[in-house]
N, C-alpha and C. Protein backbone atom coordinates (compact mmCIF):
# COMPACT_ATOMS: atom_id res chain seq x y z
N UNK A 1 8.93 -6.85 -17.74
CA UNK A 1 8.35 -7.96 -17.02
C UNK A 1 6.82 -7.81 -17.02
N UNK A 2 6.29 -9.40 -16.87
CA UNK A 2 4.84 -8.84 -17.34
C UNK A 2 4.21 -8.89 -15.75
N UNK A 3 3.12 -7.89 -15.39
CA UNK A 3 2.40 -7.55 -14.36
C UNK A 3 1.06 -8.18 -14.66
N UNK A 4 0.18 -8.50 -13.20
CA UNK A 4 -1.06 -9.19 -13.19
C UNK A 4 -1.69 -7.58 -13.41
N UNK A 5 -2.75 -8.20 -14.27
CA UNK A 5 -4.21 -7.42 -14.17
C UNK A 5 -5.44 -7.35 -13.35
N UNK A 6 -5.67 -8.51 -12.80
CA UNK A 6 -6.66 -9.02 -11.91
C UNK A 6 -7.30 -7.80 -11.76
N UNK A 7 -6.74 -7.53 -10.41
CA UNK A 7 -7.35 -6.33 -9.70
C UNK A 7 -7.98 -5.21 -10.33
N UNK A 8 -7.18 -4.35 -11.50
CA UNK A 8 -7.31 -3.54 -12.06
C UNK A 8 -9.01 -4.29 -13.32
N UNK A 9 -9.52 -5.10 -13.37
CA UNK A 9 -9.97 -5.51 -14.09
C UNK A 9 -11.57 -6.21 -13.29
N UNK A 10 -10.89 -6.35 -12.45
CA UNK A 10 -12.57 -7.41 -11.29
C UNK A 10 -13.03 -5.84 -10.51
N UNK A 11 -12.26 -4.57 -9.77
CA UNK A 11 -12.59 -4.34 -8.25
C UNK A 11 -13.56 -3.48 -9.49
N UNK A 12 -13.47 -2.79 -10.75
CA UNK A 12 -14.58 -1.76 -10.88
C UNK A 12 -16.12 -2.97 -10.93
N UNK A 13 -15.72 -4.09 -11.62
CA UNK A 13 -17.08 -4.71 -11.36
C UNK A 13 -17.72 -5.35 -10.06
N UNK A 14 -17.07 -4.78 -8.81
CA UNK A 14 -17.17 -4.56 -7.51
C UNK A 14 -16.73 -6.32 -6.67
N UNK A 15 -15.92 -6.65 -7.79
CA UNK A 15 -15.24 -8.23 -6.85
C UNK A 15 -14.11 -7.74 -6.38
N UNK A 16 -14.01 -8.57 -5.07
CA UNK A 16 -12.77 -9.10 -4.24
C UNK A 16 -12.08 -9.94 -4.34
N UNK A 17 -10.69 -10.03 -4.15
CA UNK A 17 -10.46 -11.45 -4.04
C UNK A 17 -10.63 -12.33 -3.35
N UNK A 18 -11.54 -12.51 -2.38
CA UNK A 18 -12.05 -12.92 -1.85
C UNK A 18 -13.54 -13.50 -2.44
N UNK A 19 -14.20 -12.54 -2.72
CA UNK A 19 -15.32 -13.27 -3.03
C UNK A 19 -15.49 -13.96 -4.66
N UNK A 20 -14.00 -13.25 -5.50
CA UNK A 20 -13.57 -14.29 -6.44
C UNK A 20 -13.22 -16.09 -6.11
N UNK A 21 -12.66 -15.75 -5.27
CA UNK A 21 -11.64 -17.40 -5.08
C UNK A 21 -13.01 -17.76 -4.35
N UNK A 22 -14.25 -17.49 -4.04
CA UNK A 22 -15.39 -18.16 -3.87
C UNK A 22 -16.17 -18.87 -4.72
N UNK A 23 -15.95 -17.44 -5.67
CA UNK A 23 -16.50 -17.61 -6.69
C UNK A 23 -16.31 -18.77 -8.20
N UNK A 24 -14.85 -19.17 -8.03
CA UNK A 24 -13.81 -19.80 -8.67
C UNK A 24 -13.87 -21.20 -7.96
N UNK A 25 -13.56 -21.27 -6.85
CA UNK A 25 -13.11 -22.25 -6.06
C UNK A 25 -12.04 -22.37 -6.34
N UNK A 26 -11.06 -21.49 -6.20
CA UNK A 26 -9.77 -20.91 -5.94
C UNK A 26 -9.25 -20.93 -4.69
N UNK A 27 -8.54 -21.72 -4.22
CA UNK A 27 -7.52 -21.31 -2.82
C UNK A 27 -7.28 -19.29 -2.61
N UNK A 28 -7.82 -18.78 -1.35
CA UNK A 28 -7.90 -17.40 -1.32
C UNK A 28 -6.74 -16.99 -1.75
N UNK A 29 -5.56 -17.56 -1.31
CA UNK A 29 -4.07 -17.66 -1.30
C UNK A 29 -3.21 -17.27 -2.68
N UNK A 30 -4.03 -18.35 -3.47
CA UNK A 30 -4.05 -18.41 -4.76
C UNK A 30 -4.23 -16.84 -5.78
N UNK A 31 -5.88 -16.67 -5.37
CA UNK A 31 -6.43 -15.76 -6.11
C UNK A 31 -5.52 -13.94 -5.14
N UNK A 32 -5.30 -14.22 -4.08
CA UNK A 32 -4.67 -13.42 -3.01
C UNK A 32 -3.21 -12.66 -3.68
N UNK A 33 -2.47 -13.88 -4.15
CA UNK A 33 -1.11 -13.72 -4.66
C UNK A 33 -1.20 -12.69 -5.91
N UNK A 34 -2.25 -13.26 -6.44
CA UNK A 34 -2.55 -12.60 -8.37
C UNK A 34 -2.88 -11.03 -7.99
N UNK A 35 -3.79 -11.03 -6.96
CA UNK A 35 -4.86 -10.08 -6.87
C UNK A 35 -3.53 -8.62 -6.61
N UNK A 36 -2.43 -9.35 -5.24
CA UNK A 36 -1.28 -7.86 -5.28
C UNK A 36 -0.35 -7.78 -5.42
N UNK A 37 -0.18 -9.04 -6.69
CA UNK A 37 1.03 -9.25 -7.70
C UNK A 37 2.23 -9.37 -7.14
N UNK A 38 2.10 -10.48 -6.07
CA UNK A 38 3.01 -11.04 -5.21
C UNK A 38 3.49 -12.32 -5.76
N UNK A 39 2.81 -13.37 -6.64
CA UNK A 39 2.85 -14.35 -7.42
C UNK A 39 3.19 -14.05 -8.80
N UNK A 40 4.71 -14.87 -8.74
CA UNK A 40 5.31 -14.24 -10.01
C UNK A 40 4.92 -15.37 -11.10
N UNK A 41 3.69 -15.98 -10.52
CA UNK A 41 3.47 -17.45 -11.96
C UNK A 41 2.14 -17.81 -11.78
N UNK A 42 1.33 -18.56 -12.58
CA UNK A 42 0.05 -19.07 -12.30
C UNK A 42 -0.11 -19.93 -13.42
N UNK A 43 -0.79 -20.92 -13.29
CA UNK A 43 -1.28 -22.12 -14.63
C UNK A 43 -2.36 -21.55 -15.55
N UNK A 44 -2.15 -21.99 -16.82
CA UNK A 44 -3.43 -21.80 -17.63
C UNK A 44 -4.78 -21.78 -16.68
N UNK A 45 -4.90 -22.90 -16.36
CA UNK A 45 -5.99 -23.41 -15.76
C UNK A 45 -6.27 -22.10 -14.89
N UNK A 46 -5.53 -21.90 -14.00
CA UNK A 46 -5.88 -21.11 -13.00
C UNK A 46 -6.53 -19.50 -13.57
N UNK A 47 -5.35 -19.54 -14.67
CA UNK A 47 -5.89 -18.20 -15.21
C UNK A 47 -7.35 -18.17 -15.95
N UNK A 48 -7.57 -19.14 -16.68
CA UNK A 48 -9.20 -19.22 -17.44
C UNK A 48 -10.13 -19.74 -16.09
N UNK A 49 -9.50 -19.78 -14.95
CA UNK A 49 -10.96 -19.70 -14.40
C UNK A 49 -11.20 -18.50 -13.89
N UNK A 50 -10.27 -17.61 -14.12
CA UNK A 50 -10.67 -16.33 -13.26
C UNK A 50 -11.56 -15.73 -14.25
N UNK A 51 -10.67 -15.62 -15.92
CA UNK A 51 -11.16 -14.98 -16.53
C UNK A 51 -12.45 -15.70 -17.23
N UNK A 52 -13.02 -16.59 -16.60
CA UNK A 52 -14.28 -17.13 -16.94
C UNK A 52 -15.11 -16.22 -16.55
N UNK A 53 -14.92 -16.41 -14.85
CA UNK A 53 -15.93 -15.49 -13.76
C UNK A 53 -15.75 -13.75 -14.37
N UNK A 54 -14.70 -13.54 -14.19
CA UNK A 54 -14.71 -12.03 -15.49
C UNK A 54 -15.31 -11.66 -16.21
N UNK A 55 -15.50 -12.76 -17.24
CA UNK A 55 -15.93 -12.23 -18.72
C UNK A 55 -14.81 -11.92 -19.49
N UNK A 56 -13.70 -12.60 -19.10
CA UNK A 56 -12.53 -11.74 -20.45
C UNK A 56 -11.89 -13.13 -20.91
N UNK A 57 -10.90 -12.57 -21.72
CA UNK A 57 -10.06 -13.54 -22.31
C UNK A 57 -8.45 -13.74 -21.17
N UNK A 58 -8.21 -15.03 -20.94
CA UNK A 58 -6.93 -15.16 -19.99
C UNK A 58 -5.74 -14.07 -20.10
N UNK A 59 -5.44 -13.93 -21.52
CA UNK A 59 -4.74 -13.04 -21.65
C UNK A 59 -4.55 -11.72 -20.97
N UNK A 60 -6.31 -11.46 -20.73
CA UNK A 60 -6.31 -10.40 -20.42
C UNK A 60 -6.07 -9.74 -18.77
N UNK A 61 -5.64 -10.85 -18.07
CA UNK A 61 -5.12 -10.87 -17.21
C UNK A 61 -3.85 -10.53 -16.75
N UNK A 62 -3.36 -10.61 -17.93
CA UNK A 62 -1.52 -10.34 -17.69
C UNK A 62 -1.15 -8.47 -18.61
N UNK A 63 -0.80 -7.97 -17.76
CA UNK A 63 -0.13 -7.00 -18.50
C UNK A 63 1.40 -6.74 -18.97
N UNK A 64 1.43 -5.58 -19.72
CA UNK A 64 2.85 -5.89 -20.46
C UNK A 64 4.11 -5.69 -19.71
N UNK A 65 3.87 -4.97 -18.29
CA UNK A 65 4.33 -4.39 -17.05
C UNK A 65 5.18 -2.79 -17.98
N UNK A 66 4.37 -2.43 -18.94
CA UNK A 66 4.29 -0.95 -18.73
C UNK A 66 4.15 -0.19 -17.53
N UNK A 67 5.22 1.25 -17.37
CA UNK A 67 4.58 1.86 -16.42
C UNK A 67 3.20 2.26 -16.19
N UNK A 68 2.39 1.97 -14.47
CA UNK A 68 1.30 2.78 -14.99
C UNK A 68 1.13 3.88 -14.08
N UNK A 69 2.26 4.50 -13.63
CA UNK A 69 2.30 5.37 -12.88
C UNK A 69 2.36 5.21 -11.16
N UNK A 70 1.87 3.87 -10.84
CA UNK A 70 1.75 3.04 -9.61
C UNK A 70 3.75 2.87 -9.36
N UNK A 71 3.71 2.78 -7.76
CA UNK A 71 5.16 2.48 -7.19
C UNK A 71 5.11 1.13 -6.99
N UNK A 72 5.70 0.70 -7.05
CA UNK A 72 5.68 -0.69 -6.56
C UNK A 72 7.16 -0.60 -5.18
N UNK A 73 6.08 -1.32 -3.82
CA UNK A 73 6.74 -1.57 -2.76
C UNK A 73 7.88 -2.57 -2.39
């Protein structure tokens, strides 16, 4: 199953999700869900605006849900 990247990808360049979905004009909710991979879906759209504010490619948002050693609750 594939896992969000978000987090792993914005917090070293010192964003929140919070001051993303500001940054975006993203519902917090929205960017909230992605950010602790509680949202099992999101639109194109939604995804190229994150990865606008990023600098990456949309893709690069989604991972392959390889282990990465993390538990999931």
């Amino acid at each position: 199953m594939a896992r969000w990247r978000l987090r792993e990808i914005a917090e070293p360049e010192r964003w929140t999700a919070r001051k993303l979905a500001i940054a975006t004009g993203l519902a917090y909710n929205t960017v909230w869900g992605i950010w602790t991979g509680k949202s099992k879906r999101a639109d194109l759209e939604t995804l190229s605006t994150l990865a606008v504010v990023l600098n990456v490619h949309p893709r690069d948002l989604i991972g392959n849900g390889e282990d990465t050693g993390e538990t999931e609750e």
